[in-house]
PDB file of N, CA and C in Angstrom:
ATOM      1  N   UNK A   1     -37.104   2.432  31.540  1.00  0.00           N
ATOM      2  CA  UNK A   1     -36.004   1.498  31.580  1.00  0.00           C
ATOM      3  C   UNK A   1     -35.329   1.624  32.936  1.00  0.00           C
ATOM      4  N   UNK A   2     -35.145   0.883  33.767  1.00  0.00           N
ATOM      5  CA  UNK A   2     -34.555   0.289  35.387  1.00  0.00           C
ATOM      6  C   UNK A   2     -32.843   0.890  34.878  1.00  0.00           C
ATOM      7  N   UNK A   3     -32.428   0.802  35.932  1.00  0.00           N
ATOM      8  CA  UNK A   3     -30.922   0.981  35.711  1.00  0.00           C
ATOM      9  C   UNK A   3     -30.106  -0.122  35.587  1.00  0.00           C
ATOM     10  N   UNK A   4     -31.047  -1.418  36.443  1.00  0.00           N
ATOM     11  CA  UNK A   4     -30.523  -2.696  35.695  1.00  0.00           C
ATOM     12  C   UNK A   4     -30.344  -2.886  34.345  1.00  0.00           C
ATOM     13  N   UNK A   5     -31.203  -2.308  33.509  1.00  0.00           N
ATOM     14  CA  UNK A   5     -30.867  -3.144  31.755  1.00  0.00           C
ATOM     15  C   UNK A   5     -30.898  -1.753  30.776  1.00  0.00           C
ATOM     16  N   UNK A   6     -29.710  -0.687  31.807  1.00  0.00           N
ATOM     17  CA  UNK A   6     -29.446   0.372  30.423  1.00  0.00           C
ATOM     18  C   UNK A   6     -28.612  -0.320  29.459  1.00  0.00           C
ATOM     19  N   UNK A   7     -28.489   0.224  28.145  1.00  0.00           N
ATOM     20  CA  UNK A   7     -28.016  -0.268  26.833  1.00  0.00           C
ATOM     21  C   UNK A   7     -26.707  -0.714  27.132  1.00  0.00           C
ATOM     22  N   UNK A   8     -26.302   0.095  28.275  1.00  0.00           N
ATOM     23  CA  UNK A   8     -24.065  -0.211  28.046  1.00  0.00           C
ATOM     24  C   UNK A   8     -24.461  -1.654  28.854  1.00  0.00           C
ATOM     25  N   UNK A   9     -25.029  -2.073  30.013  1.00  0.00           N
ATOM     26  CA  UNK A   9     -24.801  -2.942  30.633  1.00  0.00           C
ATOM     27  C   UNK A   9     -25.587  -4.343  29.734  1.00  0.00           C
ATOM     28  N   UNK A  10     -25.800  -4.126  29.047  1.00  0.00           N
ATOM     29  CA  UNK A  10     -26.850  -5.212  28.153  1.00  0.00           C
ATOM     30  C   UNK A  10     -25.586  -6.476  27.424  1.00  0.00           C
ATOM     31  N   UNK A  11     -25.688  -7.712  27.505  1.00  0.00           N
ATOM     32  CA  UNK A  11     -24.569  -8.307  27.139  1.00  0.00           C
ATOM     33  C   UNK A  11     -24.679  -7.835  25.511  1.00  0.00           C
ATOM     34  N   UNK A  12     -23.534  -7.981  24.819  1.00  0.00           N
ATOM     35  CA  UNK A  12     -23.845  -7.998  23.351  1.00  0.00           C
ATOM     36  C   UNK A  12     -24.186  -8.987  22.507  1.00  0.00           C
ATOM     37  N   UNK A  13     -25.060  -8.574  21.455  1.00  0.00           N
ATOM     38  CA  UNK A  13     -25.978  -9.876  21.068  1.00  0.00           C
ATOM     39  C   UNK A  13     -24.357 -10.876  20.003  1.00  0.00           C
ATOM     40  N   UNK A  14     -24.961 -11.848  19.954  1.00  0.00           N
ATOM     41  CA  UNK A  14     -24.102 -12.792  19.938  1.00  0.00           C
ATOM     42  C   UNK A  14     -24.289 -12.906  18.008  1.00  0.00           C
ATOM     43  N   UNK A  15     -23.052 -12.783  17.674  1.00  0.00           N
ATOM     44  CA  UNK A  15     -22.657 -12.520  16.322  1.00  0.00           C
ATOM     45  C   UNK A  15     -22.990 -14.183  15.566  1.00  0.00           C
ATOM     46  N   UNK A  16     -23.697 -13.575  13.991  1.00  0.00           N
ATOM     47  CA  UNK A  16     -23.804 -14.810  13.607  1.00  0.00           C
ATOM     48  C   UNK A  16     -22.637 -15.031  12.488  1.00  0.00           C
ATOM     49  N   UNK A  17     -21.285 -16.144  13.323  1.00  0.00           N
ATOM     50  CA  UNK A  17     -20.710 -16.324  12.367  1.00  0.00           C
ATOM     51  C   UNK A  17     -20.475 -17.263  12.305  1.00  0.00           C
ATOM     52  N   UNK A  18     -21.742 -17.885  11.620  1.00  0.00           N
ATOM     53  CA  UNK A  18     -21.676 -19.308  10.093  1.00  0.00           C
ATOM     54  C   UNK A  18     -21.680 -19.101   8.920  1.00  0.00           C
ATOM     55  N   UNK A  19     -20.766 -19.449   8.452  1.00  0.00           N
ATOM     56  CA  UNK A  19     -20.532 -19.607   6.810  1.00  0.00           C
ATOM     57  C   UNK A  19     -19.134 -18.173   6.711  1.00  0.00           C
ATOM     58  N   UNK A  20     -19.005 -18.015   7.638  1.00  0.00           N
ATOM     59  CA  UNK A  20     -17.375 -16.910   7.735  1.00  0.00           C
ATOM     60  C   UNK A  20     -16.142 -18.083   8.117  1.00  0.00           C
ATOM     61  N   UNK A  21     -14.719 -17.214   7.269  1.00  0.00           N
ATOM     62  CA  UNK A  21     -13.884 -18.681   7.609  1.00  0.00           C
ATOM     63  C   UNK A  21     -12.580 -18.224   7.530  1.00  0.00           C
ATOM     64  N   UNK A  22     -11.440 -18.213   8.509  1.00  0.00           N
ATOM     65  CA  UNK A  22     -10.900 -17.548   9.306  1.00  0.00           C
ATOM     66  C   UNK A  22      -9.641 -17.510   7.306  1.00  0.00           C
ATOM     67  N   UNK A  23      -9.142 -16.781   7.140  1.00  0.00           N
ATOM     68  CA  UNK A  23      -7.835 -16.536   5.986  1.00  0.00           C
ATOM     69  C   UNK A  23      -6.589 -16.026   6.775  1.00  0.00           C
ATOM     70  N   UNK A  24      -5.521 -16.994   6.316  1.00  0.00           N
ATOM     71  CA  UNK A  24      -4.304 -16.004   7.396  1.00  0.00           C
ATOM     72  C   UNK A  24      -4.380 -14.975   7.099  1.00  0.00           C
ATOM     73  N   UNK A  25      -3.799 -14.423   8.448  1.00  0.00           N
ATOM     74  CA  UNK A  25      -3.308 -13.003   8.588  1.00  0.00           C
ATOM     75  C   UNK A  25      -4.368 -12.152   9.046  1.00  0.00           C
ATOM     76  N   UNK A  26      -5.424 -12.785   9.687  1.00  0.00           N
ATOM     77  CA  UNK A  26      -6.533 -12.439   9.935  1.00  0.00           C
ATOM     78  C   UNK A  26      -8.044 -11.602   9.472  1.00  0.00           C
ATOM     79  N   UNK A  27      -7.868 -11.858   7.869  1.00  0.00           N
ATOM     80  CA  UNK A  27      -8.751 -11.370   6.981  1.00  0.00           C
ATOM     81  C   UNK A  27      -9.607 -11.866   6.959  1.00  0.00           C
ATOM     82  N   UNK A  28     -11.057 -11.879   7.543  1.00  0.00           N
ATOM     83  CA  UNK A  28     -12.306 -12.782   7.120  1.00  0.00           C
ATOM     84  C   UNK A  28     -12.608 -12.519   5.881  1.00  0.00           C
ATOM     85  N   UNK A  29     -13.309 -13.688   5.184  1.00  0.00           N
ATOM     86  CA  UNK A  29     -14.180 -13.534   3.912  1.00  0.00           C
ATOM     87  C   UNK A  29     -15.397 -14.324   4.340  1.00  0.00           C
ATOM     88  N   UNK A  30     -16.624 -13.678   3.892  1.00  0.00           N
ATOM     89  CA  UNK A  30     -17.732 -14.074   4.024  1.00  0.00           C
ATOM     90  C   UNK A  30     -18.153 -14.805   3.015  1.00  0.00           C
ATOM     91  N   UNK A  31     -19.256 -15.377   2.749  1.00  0.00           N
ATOM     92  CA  UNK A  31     -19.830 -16.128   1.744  1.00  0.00           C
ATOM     93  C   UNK A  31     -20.103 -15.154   0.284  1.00  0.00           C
ATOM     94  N   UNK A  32     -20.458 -14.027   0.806  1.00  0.00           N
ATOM     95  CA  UNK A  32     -20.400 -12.994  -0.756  1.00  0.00           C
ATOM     96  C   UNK A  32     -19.302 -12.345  -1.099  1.00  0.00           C
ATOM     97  N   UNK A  33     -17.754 -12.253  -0.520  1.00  0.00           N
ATOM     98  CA  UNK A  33     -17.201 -11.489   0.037  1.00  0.00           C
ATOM     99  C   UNK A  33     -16.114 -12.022  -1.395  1.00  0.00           C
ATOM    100  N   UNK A  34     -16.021 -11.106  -2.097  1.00  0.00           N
ATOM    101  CA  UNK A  34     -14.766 -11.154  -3.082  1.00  0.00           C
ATOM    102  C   UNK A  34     -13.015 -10.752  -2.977  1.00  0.00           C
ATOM    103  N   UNK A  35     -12.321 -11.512  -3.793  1.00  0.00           N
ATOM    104  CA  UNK A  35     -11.282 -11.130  -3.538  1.00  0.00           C
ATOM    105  C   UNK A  35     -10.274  -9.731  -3.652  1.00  0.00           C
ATOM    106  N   UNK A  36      -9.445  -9.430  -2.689  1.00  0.00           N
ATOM    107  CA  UNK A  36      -9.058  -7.491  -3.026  1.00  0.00           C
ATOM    108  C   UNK A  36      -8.569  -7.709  -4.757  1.00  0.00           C
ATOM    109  N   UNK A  37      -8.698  -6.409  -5.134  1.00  0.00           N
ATOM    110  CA  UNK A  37      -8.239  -6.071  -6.166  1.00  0.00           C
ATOM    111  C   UNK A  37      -7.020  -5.913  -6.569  1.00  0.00           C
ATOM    112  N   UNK A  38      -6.310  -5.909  -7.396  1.00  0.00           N
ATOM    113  CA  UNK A  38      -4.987  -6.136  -7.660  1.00  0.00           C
ATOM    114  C   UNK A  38      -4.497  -4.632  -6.906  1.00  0.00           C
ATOM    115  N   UNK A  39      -5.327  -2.909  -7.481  1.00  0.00           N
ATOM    116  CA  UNK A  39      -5.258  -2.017  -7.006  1.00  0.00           C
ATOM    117  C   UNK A  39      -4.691  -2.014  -5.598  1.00  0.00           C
ATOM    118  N   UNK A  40      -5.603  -2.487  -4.963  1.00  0.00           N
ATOM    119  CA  UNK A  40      -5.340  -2.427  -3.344  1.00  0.00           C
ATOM    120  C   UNK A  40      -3.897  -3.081  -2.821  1.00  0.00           C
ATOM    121  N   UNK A  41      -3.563  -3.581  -3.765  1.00  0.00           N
ATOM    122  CA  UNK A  41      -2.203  -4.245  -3.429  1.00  0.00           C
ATOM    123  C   UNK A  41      -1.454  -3.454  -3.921  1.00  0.00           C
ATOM    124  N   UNK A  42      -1.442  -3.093  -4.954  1.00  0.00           N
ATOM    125  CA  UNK A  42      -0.204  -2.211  -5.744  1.00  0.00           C
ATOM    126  C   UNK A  42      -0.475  -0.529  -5.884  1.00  0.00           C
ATOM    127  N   UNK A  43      -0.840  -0.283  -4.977  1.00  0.00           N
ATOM    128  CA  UNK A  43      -1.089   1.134  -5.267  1.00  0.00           C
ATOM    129  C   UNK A  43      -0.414   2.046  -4.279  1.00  0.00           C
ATOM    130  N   UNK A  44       0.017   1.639  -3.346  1.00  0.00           N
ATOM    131  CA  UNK A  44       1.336   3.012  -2.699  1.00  0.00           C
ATOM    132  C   UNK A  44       2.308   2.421  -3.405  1.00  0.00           C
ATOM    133  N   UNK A  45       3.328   0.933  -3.613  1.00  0.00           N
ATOM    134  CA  UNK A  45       4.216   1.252  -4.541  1.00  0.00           C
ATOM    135  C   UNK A  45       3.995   1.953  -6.073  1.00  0.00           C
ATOM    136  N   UNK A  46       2.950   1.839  -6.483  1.00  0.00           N
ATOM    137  CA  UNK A  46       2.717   3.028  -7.930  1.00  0.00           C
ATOM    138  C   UNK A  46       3.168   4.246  -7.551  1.00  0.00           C
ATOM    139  N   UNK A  47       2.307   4.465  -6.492  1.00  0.00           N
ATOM    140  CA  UNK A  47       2.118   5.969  -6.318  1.00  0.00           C
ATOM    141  C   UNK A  47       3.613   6.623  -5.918  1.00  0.00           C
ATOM    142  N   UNK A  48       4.722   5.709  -5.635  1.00  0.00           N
ATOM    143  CA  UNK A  48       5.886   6.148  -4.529  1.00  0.00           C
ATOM    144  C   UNK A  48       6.769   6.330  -6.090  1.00  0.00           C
ATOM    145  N   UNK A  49       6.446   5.348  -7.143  1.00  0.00           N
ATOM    146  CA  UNK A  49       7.237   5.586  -8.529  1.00  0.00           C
ATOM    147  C   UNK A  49       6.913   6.575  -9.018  1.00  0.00           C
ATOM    148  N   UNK A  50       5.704   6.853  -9.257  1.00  0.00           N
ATOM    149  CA  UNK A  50       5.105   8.479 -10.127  1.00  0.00           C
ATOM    150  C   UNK A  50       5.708   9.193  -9.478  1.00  0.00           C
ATOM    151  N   UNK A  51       5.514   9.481  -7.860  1.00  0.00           N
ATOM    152  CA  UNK A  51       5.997  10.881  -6.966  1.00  0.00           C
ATOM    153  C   UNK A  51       7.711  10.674  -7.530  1.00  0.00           C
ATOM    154  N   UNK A  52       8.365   9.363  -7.246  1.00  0.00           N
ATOM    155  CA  UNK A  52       9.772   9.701  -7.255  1.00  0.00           C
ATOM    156  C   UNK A  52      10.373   9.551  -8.677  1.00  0.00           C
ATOM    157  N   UNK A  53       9.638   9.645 -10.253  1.00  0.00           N
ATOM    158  CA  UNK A  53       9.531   9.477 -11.252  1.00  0.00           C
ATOM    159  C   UNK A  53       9.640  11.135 -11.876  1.00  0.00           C
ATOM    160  N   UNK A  54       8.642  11.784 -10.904  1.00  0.00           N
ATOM    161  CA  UNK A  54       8.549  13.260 -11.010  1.00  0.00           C
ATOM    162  C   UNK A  54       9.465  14.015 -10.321  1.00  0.00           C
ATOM    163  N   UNK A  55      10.024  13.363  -9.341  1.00  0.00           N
ATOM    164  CA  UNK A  55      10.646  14.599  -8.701  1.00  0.00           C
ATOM    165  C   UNK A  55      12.330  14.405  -9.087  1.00  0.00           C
ATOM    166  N   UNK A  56      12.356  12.957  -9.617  1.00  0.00           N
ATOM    167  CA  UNK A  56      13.511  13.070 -10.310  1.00  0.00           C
ATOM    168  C   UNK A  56      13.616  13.491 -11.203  1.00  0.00           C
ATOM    169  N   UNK A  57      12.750  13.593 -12.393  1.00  0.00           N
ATOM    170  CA  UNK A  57      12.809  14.412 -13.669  1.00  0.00           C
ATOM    171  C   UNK A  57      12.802  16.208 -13.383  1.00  0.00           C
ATOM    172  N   UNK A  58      12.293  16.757 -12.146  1.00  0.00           N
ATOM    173  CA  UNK A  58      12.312  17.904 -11.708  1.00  0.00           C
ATOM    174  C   UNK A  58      13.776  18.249 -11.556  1.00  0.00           C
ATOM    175  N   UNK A  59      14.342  16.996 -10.507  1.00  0.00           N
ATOM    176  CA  UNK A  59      16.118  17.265 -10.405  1.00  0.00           C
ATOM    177  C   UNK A  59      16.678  17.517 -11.668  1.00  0.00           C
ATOM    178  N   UNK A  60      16.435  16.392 -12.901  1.00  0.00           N
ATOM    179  CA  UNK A  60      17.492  16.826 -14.012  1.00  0.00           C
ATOM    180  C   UNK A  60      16.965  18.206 -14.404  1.00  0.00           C
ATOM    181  N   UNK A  61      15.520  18.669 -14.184  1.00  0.00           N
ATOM    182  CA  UNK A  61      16.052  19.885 -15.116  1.00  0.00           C
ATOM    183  C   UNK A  61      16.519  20.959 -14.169  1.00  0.00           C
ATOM    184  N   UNK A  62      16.293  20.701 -13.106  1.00  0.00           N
ATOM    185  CA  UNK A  62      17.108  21.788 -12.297  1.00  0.00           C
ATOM    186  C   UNK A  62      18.563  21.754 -12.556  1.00  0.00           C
ATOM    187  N   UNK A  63      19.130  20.634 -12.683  1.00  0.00           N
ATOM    188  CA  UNK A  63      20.588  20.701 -12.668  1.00  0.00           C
ATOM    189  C   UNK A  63      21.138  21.006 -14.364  1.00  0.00           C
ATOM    190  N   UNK A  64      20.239  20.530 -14.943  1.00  0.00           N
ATOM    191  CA  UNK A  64      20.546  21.616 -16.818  1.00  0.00           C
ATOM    192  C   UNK A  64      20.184  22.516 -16.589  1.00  0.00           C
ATOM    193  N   UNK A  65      19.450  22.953 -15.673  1.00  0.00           N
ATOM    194  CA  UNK A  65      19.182  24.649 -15.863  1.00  0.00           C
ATOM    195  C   UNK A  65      20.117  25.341 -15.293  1.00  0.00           C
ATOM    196  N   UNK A  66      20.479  24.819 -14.019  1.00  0.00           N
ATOM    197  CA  UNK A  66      21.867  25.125 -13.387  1.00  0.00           C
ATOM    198  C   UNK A  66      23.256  25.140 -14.368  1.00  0.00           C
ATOM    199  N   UNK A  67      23.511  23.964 -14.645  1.00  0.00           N
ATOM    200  CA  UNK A  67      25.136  23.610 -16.085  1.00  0.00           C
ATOM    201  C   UNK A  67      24.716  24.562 -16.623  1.00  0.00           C
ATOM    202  N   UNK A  68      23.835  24.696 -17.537  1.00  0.00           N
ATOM    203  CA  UNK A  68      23.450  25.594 -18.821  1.00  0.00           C
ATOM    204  C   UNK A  68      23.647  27.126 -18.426  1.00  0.00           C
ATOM    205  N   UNK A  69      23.775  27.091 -16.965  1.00  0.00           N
ATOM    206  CA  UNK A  69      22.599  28.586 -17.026  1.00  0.00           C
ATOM    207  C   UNK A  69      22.049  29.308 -17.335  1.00  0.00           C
ATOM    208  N   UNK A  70      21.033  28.409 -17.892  1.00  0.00           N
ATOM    209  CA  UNK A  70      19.591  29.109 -18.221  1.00  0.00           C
ATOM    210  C   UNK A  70      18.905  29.460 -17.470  1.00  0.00           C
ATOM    211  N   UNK A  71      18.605  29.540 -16.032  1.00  0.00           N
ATOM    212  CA  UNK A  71      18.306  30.071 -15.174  1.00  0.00           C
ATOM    213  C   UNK A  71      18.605  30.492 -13.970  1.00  0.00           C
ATOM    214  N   UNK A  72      18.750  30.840 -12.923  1.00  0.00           N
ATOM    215  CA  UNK A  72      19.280  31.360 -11.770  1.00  0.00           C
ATOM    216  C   UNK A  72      18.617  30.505 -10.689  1.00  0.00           C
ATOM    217  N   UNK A  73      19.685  29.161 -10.930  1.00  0.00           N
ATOM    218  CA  UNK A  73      18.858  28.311  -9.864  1.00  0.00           C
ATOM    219  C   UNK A  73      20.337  27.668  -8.622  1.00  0.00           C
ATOM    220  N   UNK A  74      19.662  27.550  -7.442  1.00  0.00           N
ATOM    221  CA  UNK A  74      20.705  27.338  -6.259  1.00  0.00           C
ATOM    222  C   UNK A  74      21.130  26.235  -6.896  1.00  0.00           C
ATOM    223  N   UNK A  75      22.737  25.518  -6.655  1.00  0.00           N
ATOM    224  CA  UNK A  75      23.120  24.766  -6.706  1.00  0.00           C
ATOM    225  C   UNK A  75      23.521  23.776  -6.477  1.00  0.00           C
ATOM    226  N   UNK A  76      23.017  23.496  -5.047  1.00  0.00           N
ATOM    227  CA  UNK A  76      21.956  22.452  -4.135  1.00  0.00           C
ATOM    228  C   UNK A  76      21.044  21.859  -5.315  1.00  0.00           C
ATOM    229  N   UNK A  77      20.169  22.454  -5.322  1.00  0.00           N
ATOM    230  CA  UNK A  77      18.894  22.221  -5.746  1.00  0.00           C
ATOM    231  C   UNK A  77      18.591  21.166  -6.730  1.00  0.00           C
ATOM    232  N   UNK A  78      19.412  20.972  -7.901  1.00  0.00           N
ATOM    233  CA  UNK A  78      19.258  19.812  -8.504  1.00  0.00           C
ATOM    234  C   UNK A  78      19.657  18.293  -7.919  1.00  0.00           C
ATOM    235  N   UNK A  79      20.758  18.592  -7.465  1.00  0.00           N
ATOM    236  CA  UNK A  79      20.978  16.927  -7.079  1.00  0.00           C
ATOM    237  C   UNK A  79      20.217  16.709  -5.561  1.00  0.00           C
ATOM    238  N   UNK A  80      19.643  17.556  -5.130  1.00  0.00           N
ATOM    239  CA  UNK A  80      18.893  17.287  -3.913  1.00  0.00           C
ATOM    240  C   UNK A  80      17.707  16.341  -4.060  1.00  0.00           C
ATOM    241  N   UNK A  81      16.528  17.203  -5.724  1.00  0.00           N
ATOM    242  CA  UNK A  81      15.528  16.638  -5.869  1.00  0.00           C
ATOM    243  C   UNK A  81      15.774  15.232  -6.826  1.00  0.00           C
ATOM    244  N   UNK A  82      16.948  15.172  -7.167  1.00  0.00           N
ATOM    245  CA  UNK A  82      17.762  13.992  -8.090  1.00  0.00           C
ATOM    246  C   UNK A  82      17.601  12.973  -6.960  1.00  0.00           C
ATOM    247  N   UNK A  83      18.459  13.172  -5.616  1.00  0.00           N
ATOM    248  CA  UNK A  83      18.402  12.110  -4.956  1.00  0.00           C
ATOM    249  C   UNK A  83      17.421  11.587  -4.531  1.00  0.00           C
ATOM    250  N   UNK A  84      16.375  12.942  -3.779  1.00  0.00           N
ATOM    251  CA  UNK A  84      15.224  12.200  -3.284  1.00  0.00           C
ATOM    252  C   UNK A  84      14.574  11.282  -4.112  1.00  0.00           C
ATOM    253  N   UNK A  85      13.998  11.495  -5.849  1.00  0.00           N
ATOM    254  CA  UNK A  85      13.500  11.422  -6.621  1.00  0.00           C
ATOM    255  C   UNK A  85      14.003   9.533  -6.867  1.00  0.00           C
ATOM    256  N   UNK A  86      15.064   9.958  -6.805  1.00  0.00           N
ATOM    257  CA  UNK A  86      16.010   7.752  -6.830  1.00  0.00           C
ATOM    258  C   UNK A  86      15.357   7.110  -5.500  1.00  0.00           C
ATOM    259  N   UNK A  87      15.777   7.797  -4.379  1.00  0.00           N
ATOM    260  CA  UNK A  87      15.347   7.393  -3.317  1.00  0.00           C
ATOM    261  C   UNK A  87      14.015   6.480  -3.410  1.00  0.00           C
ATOM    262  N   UNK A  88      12.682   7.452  -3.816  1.00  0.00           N
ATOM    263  CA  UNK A  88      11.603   7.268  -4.079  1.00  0.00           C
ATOM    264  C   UNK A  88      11.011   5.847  -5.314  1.00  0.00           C
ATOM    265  N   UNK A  89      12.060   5.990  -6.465  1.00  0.00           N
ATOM    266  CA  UNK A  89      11.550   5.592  -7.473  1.00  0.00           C
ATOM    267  C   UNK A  89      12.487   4.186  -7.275  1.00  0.00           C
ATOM    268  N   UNK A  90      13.520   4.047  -6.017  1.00  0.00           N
ATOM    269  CA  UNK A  90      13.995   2.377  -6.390  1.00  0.00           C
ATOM    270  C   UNK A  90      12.991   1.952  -5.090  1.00  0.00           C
ATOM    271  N   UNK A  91      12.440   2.831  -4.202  1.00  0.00           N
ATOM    272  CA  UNK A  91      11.609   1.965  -3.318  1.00  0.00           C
ATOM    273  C   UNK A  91      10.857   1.443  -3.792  1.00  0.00           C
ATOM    274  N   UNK A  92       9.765   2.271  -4.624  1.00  0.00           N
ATOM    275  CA  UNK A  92       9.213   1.655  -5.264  1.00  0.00           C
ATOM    276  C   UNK A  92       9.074   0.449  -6.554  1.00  0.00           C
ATOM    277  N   UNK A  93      10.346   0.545  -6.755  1.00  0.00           N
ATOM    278  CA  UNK A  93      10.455  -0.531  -7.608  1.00  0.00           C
ATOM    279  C   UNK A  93      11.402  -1.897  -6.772  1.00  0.00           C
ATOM    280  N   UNK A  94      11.691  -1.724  -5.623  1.00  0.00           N
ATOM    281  CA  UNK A  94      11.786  -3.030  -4.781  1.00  0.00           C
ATOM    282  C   UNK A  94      10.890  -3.061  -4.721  1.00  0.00           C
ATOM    283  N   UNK A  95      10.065  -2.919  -3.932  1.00  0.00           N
ATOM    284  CA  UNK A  95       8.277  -3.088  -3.616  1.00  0.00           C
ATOM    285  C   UNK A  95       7.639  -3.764  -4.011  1.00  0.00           C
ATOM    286  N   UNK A  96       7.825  -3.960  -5.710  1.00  0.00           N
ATOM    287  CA  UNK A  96       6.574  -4.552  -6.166  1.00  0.00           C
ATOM    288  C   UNK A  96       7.022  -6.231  -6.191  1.00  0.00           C
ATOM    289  N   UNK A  97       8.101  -6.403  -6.710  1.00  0.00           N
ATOM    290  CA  UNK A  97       7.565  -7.706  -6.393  1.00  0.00           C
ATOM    291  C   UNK A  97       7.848  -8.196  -4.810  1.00  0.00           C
ATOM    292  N   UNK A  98       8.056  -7.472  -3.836  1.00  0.00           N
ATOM    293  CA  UNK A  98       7.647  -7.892  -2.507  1.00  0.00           C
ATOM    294  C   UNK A  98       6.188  -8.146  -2.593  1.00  0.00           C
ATOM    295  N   UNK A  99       5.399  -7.416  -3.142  1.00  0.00           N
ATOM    296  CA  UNK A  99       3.870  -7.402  -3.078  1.00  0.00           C
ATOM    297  C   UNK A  99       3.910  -8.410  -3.688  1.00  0.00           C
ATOM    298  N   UNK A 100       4.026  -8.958  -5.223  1.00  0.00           N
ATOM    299  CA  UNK A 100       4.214  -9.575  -5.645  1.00  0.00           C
ATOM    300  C   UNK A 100       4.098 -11.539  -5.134  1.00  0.00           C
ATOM    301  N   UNK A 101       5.364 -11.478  -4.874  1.00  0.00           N
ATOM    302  CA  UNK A 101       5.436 -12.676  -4.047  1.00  0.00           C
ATOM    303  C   UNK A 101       4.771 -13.226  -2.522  1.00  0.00           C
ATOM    304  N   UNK A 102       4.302 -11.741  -1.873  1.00  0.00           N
ATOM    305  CA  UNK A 102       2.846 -11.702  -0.703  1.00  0.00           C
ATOM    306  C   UNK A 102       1.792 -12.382  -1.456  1.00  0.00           C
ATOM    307  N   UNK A 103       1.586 -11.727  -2.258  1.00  0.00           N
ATOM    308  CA  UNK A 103       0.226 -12.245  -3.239  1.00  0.00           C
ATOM    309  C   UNK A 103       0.181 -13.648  -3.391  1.00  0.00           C
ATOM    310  N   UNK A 104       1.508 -14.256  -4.084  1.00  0.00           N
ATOM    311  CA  UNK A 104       1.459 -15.951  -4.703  1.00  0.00           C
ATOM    312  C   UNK A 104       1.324 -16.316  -3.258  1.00  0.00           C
ATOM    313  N   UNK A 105       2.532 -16.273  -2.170  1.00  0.00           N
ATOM    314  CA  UNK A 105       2.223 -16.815  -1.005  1.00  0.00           C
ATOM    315  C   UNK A 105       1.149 -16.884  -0.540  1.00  0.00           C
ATOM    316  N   UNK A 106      -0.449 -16.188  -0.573  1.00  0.00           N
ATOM    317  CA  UNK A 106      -1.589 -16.034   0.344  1.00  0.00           C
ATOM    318  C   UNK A 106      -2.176 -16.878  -0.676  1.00  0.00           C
ATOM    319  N   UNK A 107      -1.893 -17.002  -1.809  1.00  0.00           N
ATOM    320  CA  UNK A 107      -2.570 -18.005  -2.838  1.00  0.00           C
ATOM    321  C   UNK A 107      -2.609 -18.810  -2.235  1.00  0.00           C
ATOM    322  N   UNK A 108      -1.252 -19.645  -2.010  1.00  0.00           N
ATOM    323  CA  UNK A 108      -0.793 -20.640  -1.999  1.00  0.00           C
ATOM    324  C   UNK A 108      -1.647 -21.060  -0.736  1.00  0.00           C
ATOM    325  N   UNK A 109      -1.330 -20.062   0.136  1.00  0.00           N
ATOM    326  CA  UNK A 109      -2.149 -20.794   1.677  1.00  0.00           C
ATOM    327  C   UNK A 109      -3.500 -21.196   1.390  1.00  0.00           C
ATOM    328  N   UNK A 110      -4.217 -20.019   0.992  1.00  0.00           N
ATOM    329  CA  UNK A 110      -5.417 -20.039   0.249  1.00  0.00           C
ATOM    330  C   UNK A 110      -6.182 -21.670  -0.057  1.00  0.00           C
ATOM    331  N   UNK A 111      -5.109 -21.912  -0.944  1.00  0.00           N
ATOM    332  CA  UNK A 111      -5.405 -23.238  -1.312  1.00  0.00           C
ATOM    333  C   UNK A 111      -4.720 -24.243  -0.762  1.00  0.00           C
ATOM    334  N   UNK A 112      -3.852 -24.165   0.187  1.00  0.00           N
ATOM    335  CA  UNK A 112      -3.868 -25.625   0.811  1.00  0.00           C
ATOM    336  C   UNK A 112      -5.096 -25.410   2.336  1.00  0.00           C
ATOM    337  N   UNK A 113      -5.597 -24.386   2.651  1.00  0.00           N
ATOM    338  CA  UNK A 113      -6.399 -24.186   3.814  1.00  0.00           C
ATOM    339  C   UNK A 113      -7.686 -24.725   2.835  1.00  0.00           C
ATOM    340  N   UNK A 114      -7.746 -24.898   1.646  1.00  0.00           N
ATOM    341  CA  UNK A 114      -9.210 -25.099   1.582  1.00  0.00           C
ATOM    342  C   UNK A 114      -9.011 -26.750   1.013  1.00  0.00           C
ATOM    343  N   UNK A 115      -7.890 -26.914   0.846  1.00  0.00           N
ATOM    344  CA  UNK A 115      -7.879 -28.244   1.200  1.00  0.00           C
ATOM    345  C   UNK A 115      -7.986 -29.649   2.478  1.00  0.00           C
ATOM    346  N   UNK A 116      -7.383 -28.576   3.224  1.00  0.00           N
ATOM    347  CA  UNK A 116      -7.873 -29.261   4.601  1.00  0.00           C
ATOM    348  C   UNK A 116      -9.728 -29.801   4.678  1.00  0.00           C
TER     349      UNK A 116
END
């Protein structure tokens, strides 16, 4: 092979895209190419409710274990993991129907682009 036509200097072969068709927001779908799963949409707000679902239920019992003293726990400690735990669990529950209403909106484009 010449040093004229090593691999980097070689133009790149020219992509075949017929039957690909542009979706806002710059998502191609191909001709076999199915739509995301509901999962893929809703799954860090899930995941941000479980984490802040748990770590708020961790706060209350820290802070009955604290009132009660039933155990020898700092007194920080409950309303710390209380707050984070809200923090967590109203993000996630704004969230979803932000996702929510993303979703109907890309519908919507969806189908007036394939009306054109």
């Amino acid at each position: 092979m010449s040093p004229a036509t090593s691999p980097a200097q070689q133009p790149l072969a020219e992509e075949n895209t017929e039957g690909l068709r542009v979706i806002p927001r710059g998502t191609f779908m191909g001709p076999g190419v199915t739509e995301r799963s509901k999962w893929s949409y809703y799954h860090k707000p899930i995941t941000l409710l479980v984490f802040g679902g748990i770590v708020f239920l961790v706060g209350i019992l820290y802070t009955t274990f604290y009132f009660t003293k039933y155990l020898d726990v700092p007194y920080a400690l409950g309303p710390v993991f209380l707050s984070i735990g809200l923090i967590f669990l109203v993000t996630g529950l704004v969230w979803l129907p932000i996702i929510t209403q993303s979703i109907r909106r890309k519908g919507l484009l969806r189908t007036m682009a394939a009306q054109d």
